[in-house]
C-alpha atoms as a PDB file:
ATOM      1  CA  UNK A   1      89.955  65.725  37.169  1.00  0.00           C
ATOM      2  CA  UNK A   2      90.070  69.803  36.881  1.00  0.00           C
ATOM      3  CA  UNK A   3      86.807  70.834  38.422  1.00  0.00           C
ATOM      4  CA  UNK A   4      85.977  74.367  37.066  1.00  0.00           C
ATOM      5  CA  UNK A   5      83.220  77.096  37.313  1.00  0.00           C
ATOM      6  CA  UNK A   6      81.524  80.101  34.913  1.00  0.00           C
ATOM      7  CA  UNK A   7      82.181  82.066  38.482  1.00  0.00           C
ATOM      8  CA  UNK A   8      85.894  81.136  38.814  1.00  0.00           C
ATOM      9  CA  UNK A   9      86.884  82.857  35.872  1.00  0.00           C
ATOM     10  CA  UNK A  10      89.884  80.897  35.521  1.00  0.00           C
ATOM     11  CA  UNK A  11      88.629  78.358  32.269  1.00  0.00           C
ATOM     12  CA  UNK A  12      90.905  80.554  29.473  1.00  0.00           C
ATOM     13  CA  UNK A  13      93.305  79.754  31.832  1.00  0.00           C
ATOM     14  CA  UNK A  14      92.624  76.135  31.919  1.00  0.00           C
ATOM     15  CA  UNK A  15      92.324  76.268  28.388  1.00  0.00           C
ATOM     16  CA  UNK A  16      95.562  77.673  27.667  1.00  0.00           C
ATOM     17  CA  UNK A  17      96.975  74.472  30.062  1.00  0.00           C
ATOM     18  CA  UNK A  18      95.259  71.882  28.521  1.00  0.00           C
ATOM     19  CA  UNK A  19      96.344  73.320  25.175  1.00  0.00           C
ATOM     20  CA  UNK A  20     100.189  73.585  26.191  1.00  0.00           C
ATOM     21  CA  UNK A  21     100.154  69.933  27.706  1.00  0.00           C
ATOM     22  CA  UNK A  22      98.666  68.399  24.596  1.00  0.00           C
ATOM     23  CA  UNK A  23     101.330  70.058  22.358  1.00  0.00           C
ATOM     24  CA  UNK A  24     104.202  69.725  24.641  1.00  0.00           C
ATOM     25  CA  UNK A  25     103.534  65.539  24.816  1.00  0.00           C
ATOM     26  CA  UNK A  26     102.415  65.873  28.650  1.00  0.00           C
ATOM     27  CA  UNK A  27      99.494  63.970  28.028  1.00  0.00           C
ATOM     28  CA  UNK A  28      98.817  62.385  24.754  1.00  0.00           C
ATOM     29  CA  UNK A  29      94.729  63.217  24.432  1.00  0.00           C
ATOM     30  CA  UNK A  30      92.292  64.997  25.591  1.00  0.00           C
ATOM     31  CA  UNK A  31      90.734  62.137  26.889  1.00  0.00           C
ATOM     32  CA  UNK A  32      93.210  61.609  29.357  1.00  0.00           C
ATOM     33  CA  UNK A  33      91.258  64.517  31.536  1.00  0.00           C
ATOM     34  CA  UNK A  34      88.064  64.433  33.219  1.00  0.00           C
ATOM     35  CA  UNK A  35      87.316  68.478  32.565  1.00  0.00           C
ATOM     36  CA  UNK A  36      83.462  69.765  34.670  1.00  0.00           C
ATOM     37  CA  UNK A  37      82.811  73.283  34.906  1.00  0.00           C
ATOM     38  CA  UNK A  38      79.872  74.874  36.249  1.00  0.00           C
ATOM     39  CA  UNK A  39      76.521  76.696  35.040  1.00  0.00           C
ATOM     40  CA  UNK A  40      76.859  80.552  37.403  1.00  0.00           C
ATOM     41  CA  UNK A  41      73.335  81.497  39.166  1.00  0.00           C
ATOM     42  CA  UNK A  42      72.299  84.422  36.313  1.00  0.00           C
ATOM     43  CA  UNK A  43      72.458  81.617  33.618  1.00  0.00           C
ATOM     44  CA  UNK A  44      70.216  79.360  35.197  1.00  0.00           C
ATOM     45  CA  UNK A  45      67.538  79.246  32.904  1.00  0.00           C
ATOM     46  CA  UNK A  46      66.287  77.525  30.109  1.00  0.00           C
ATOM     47  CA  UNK A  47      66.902  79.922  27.274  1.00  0.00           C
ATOM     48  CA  UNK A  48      70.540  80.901  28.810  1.00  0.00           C
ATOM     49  CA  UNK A  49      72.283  77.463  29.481  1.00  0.00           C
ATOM     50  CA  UNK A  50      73.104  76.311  26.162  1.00  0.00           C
ATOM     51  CA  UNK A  51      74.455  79.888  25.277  1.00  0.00           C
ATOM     52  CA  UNK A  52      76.788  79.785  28.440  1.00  0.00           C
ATOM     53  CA  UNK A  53      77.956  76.255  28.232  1.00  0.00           C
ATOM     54  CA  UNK A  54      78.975  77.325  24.445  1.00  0.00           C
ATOM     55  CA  UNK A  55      80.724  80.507  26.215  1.00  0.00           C
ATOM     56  CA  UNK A  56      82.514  78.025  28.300  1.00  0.00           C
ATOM     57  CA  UNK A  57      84.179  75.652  25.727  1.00  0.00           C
ATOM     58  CA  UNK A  58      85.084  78.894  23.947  1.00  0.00           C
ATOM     59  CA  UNK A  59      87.380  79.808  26.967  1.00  0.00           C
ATOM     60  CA  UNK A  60      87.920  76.539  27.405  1.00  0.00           C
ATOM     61  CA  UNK A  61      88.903  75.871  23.826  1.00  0.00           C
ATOM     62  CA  UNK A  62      86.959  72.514  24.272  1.00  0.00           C
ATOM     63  CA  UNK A  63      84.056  70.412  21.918  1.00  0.00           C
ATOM     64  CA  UNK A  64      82.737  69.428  25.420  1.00  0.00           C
ATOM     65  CA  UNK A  65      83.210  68.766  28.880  1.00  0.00           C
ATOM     66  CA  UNK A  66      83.055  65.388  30.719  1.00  0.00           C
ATOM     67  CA  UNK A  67      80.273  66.700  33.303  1.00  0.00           C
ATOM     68  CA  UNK A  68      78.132  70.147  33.687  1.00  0.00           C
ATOM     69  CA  UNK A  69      76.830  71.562  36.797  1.00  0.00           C
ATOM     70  CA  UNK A  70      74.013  73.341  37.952  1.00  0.00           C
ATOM     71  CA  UNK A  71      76.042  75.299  40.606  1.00  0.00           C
ATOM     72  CA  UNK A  72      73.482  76.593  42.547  1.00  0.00           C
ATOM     73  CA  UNK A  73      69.644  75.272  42.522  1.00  0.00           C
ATOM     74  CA  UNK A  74      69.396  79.471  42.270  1.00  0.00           C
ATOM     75  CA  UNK A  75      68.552  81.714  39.979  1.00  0.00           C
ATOM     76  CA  UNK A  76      70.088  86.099  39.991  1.00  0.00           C
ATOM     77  CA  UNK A  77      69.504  88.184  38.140  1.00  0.00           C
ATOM     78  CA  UNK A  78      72.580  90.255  35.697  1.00  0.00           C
ATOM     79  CA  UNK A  79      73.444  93.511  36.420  1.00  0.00           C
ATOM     80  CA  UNK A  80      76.319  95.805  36.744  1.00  0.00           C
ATOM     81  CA  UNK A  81      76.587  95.729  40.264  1.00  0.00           C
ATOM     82  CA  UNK A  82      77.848  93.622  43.101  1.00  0.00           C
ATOM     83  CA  UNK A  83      74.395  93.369  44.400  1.00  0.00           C
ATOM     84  CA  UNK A  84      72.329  90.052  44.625  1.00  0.00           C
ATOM     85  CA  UNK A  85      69.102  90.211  43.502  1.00  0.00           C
ATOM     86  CA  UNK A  86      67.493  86.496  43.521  1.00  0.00           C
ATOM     87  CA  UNK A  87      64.750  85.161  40.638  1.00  0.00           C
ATOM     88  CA  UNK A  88      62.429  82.473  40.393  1.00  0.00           C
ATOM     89  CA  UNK A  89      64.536  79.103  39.658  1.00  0.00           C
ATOM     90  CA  UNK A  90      62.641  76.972  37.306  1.00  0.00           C
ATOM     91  CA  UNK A  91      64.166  74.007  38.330  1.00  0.00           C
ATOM     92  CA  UNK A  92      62.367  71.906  35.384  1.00  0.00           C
ATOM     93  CA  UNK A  93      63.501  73.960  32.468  1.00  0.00           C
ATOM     94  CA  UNK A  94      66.932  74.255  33.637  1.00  0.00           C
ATOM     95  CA  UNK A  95      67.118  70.645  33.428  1.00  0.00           C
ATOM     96  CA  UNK A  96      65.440  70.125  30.195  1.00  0.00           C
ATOM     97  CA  UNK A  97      67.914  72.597  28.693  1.00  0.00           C
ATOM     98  CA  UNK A  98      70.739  70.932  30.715  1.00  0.00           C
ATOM     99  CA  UNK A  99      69.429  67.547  29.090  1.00  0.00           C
ATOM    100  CA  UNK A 100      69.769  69.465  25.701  1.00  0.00           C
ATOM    101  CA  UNK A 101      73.633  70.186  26.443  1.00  0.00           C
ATOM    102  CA  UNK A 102      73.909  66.494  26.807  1.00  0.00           C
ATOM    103  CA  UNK A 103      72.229  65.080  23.409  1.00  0.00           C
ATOM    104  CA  UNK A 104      74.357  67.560  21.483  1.00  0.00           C
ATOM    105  CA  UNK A 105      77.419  66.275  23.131  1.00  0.00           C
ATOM    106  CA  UNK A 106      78.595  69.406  24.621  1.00  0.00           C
ATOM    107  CA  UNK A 107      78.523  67.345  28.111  1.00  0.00           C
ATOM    108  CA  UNK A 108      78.933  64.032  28.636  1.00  0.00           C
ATOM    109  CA  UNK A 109      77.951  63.861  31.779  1.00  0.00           C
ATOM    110  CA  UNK A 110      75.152  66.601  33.706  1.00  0.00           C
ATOM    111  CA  UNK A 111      74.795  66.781  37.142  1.00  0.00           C
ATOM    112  CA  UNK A 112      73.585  69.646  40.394  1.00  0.00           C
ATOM    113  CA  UNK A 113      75.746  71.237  43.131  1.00  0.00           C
ATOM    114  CA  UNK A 114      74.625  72.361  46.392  1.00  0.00           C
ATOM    115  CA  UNK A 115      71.342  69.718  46.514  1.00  0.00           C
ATOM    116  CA  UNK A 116      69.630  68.557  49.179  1.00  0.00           C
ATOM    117  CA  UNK A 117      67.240  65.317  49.282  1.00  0.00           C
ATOM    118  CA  UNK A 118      64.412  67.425  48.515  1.00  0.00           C
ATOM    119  CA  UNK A 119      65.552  68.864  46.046  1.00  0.00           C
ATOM    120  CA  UNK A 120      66.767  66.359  44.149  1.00  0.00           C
ATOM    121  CA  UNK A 121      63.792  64.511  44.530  1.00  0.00           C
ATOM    122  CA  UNK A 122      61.786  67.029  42.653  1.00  0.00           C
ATOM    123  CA  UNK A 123      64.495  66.799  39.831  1.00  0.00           C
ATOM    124  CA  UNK A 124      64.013  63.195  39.723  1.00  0.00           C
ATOM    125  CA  UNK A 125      60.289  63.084  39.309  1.00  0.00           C
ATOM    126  CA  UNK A 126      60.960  64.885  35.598  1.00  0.00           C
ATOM    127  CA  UNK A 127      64.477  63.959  34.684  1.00  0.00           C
ATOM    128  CA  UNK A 128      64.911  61.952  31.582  1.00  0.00           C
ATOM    129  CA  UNK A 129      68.774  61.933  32.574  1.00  0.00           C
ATOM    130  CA  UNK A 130      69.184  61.759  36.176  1.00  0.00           C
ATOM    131  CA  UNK A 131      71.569  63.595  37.516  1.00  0.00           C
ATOM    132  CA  UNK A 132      75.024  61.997  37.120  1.00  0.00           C
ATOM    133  CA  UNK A 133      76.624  64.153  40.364  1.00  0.00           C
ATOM    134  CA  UNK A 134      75.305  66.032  43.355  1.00  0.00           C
ATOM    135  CA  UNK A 135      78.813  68.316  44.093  1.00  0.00           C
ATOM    136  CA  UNK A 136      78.237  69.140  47.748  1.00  0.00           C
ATOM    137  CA  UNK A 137      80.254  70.271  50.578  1.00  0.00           C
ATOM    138  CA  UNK A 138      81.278  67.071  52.309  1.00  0.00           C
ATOM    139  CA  UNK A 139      84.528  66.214  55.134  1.00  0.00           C
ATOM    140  CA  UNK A 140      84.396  64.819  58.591  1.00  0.00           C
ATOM    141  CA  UNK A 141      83.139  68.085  60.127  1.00  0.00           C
ATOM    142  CA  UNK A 142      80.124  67.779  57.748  1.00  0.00           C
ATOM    143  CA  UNK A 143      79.411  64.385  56.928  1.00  0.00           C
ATOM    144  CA  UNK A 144      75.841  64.744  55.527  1.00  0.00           C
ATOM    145  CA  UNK A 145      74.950  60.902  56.002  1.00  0.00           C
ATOM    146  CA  UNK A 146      71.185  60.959  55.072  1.00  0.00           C
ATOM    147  CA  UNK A 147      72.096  62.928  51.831  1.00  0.00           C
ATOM    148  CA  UNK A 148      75.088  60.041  51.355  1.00  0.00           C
ATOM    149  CA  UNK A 149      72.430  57.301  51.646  1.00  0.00           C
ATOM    150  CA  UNK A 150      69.957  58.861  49.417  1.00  0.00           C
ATOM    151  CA  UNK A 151      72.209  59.656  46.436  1.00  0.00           C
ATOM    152  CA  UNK A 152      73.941  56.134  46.796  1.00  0.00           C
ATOM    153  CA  UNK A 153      70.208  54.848  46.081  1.00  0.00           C
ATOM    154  CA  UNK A 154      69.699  56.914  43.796  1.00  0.00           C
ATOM    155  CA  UNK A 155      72.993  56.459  41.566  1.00  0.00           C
ATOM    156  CA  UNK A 156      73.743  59.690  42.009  1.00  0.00           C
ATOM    157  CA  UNK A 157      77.569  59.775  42.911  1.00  0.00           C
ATOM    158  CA  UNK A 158      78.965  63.120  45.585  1.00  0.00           C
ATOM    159  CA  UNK A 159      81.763  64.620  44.661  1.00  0.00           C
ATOM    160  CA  UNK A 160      83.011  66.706  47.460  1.00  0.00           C
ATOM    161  CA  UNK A 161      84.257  70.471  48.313  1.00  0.00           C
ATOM    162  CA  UNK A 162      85.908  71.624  50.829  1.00  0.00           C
ATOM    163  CA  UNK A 163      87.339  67.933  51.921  1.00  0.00           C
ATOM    164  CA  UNK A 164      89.577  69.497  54.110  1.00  0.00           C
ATOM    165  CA  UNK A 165      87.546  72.240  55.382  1.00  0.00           C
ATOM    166  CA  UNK A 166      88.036  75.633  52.902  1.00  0.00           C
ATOM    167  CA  UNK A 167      90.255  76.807  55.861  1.00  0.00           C
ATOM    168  CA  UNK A 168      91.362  78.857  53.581  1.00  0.00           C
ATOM    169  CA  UNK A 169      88.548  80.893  52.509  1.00  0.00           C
ATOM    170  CA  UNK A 170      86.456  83.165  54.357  1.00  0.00           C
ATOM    171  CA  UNK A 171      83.515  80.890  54.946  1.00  0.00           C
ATOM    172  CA  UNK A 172      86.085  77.842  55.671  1.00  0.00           C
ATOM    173  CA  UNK A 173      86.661  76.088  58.798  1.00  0.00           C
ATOM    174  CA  UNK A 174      89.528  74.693  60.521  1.00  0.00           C
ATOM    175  CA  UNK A 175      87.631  72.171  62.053  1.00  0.00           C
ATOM    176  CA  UNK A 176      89.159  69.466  59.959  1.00  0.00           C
ATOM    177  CA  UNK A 177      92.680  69.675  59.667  1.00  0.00           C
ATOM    178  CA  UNK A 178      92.765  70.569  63.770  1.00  0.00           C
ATOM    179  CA  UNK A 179      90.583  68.167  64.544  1.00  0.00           C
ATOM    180  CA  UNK A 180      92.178  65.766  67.661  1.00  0.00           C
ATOM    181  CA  UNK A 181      90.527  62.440  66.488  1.00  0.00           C
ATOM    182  CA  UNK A 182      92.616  63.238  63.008  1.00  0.00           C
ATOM    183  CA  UNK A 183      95.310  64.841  64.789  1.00  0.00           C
ATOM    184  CA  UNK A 184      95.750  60.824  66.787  1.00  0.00           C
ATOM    185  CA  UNK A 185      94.495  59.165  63.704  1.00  0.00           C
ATOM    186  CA  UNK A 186      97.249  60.216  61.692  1.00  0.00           C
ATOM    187  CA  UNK A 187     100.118  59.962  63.727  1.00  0.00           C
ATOM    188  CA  UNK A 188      99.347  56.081  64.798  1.00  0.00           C
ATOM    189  CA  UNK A 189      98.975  55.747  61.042  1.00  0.00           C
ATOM    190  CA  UNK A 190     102.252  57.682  59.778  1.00  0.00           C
ATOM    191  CA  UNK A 191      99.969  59.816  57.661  1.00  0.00           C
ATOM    192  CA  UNK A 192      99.006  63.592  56.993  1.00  0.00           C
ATOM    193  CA  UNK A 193      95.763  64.782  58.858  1.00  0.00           C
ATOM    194  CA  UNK A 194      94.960  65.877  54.943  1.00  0.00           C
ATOM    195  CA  UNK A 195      95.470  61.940  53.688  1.00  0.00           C
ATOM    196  CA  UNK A 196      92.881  60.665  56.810  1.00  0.00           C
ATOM    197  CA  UNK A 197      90.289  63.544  55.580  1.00  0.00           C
ATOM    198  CA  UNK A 198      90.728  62.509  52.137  1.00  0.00           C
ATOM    199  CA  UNK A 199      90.773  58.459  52.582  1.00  0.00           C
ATOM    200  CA  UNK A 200      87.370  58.892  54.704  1.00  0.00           C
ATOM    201  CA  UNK A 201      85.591  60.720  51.935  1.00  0.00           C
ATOM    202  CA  UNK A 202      87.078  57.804  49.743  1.00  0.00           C
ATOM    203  CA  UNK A 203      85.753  55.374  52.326  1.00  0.00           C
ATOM    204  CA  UNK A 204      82.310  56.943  52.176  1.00  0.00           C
ATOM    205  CA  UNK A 205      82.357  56.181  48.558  1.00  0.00           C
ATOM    206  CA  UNK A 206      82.450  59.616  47.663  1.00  0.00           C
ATOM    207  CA  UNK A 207      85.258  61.929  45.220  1.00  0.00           C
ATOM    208  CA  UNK A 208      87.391  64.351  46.838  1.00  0.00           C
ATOM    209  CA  UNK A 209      87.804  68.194  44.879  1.00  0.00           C
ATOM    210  CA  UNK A 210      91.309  69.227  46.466  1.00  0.00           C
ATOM    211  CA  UNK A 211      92.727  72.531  46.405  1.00  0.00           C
ATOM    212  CA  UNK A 212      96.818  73.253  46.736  1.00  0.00           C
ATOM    213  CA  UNK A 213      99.146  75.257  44.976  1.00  0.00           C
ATOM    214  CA  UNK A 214     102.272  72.827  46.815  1.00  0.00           C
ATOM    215  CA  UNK A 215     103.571  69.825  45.155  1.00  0.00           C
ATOM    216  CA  UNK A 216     104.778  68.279  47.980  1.00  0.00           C
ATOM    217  CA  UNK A 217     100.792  68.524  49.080  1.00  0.00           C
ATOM    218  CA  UNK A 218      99.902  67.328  45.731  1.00  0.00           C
ATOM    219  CA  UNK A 219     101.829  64.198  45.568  1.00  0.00           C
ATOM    220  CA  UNK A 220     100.556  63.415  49.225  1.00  0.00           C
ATOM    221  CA  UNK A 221      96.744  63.897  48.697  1.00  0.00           C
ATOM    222  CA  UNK A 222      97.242  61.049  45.822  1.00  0.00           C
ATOM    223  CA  UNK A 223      98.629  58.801  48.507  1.00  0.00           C
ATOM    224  CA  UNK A 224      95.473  57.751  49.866  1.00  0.00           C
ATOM    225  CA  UNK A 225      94.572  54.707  47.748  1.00  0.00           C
ATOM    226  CA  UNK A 226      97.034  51.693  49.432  1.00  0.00           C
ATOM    227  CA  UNK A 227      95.597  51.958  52.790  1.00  0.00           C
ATOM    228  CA  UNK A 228      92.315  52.225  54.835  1.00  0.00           C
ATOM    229  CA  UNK A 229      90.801  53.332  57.968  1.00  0.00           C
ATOM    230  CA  UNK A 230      89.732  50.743  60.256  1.00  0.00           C
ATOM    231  CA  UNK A 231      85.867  50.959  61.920  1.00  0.00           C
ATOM    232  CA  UNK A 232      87.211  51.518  64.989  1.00  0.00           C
ATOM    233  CA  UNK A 233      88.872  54.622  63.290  1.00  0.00           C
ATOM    234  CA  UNK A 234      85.719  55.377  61.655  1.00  0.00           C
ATOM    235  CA  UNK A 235      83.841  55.363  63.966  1.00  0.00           C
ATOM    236  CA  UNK A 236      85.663  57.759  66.309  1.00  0.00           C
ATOM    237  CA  UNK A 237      85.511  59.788  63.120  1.00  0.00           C
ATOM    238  CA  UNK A 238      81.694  59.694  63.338  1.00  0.00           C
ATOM    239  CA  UNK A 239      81.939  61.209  67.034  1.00  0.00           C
ATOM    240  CA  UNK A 240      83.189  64.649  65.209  1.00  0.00           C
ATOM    241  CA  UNK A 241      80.950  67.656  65.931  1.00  0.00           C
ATOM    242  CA  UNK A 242      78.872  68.465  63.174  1.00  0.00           C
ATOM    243  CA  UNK A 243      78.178  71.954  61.475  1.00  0.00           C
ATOM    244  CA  UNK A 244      77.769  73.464  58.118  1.00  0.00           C
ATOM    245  CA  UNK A 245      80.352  75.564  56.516  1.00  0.00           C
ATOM    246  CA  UNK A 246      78.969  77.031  53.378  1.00  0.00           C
ATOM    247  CA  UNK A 247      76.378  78.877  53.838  1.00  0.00           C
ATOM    248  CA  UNK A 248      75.478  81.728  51.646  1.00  0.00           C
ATOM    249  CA  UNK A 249      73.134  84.257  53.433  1.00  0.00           C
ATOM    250  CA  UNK A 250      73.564  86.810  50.285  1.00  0.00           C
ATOM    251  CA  UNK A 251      71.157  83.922  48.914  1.00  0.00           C
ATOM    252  CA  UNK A 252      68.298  83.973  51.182  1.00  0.00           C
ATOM    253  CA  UNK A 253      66.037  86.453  52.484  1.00  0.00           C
ATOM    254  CA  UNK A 254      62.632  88.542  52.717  1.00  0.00           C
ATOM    255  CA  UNK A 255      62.889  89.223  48.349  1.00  0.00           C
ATOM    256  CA  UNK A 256      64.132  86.028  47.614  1.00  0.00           C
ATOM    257  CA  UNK A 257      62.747  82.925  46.749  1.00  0.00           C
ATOM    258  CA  UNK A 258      64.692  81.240  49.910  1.00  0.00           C
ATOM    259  CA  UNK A 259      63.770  82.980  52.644  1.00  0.00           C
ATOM    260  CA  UNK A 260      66.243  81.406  55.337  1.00  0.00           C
ATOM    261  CA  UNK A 261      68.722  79.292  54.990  1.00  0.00           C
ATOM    262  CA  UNK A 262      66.627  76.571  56.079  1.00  0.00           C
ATOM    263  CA  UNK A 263      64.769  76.988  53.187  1.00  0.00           C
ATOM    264  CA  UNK A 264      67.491  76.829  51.167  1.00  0.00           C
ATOM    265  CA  UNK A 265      68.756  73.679  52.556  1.00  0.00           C
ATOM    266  CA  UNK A 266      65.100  72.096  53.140  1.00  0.00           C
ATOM    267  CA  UNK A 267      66.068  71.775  56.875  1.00  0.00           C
ATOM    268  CA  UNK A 268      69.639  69.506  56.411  1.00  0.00           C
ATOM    269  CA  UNK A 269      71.681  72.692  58.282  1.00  0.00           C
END
């Protein structure tokens, strides 16, 4: 799975990967990867998403993608600067057009990021395809069960960021990976503290999106599948202190359409 954005700027690069593996015999088709990118904030709307999804398999140099993203359930406005300047989201359109993407095959899968119950609710009341994937931040320092329950009856299925906390980044946290319950966890297990984050988001019946430029790293984060935590260990897990990460305040306020980030979140903060 290479998960991918419009805001990363990184899918020529991708591109240029997938291109060199197929020709070099590392994998012998395309569909051998699960490819998603991401529709950015100033193309959320219903006239823009089909011209940036095309934008995106031109970098890409792909027919399609296996699953598109609304990034944001925001919409900004383009300009030359690094300002944010927040529009109305039409939530409905977006979706329609999204919808579109999908009947011409340029996605085989559509889906949201960054949706809470409420908001997915109102997608669902329209939605001719339901969203296929709510991408959300999700690990044992933000566990978001009444957003788990709801998309499990829903079929929606979470993918999660920041599994391990984003400690890297400058709204991260290193609330996971120093965590004592995962610190005692892992050793009584002979595991990383990174393999009990990741086999609890398994657990929760949710898909980890891990980040690491170290193969050693790599080849450990796949070494999560033989094994499982018991509910004594989950539930000690449970006992974690809860908070929020990701939160974008450049999103919110007195001239945009979320004025708090409350709003944004409809109250799960």
């Amino acid at each position: 799975h290479i998960d991918r954005a419009a805001l990363y700027r990184t899918e020529e690069i991708v591109g240029q990967a997938v291109a060199e593996a197929l020709g070099r015999g590392l994998i012998k088709s395309r569909d051998e990867l699960f490819i998603t990118t991401k529709l950015w904030c100033t193309d959320a709307d219903h006239d823009l998403v089909l011209p940036a999804l095309k934008e995106s398999l031109r970098k890409l140099g792909l027919e399609y993608v296996d699953l598109y993203l609304i990034h944001w359930p925001i919409r900004m406005k383009k300009d030359d600067t690094d300002s944010i300047k927040t529009l109305h989201f039409d939530i409905k359109g977006t979706w329609d057009a999204m919808e579109e993407c999908c009947r011409m095959g340029l996605a085989k899968s559509i889906g949201v990021s960054n949706y809470s119950c409420a908001k997915l609710s109102t997608l669902l009341q329209y939605a001719t395809f339901p969203p296929a994937v709510n991408q959300v931040e999700l690990n044992v320092a933000w566990q978001q069960p009444k957003l788990m329950a709801f998309c499990k009856d829903k079929g929606i299925h979470v993918c999660a960021f920041s599994p391990l906390g984003a400690y890297g980044f400058h709204w991260g946290t290193n609330a996971v990976m120093d965590s004592p319950i995962l610190k005692d966890i892992a050793a009584a297990k002979d595991k990383t503290i990174a393999q009990v984050a990741l086999r609890w988001i398994r657990q929760e019946g949710a898909t980890p999106i891990v980040r690491s430029f170290n193969k050693e790293r790599m080849r450990q984060n796949l070494q999560i599948f033989d094994w499982e935590l018991t509910d004594e260990e989950v539930g000690k897990i449970q006992q974690i202190p809860q908070q929020r990460a990701c939160n974008p305040t450049d999103f919110v306020g007195p001239h945009a359409q979320y004025k708090s980030l409350e709003e944004l979140w409809d109250g799960e903060i």
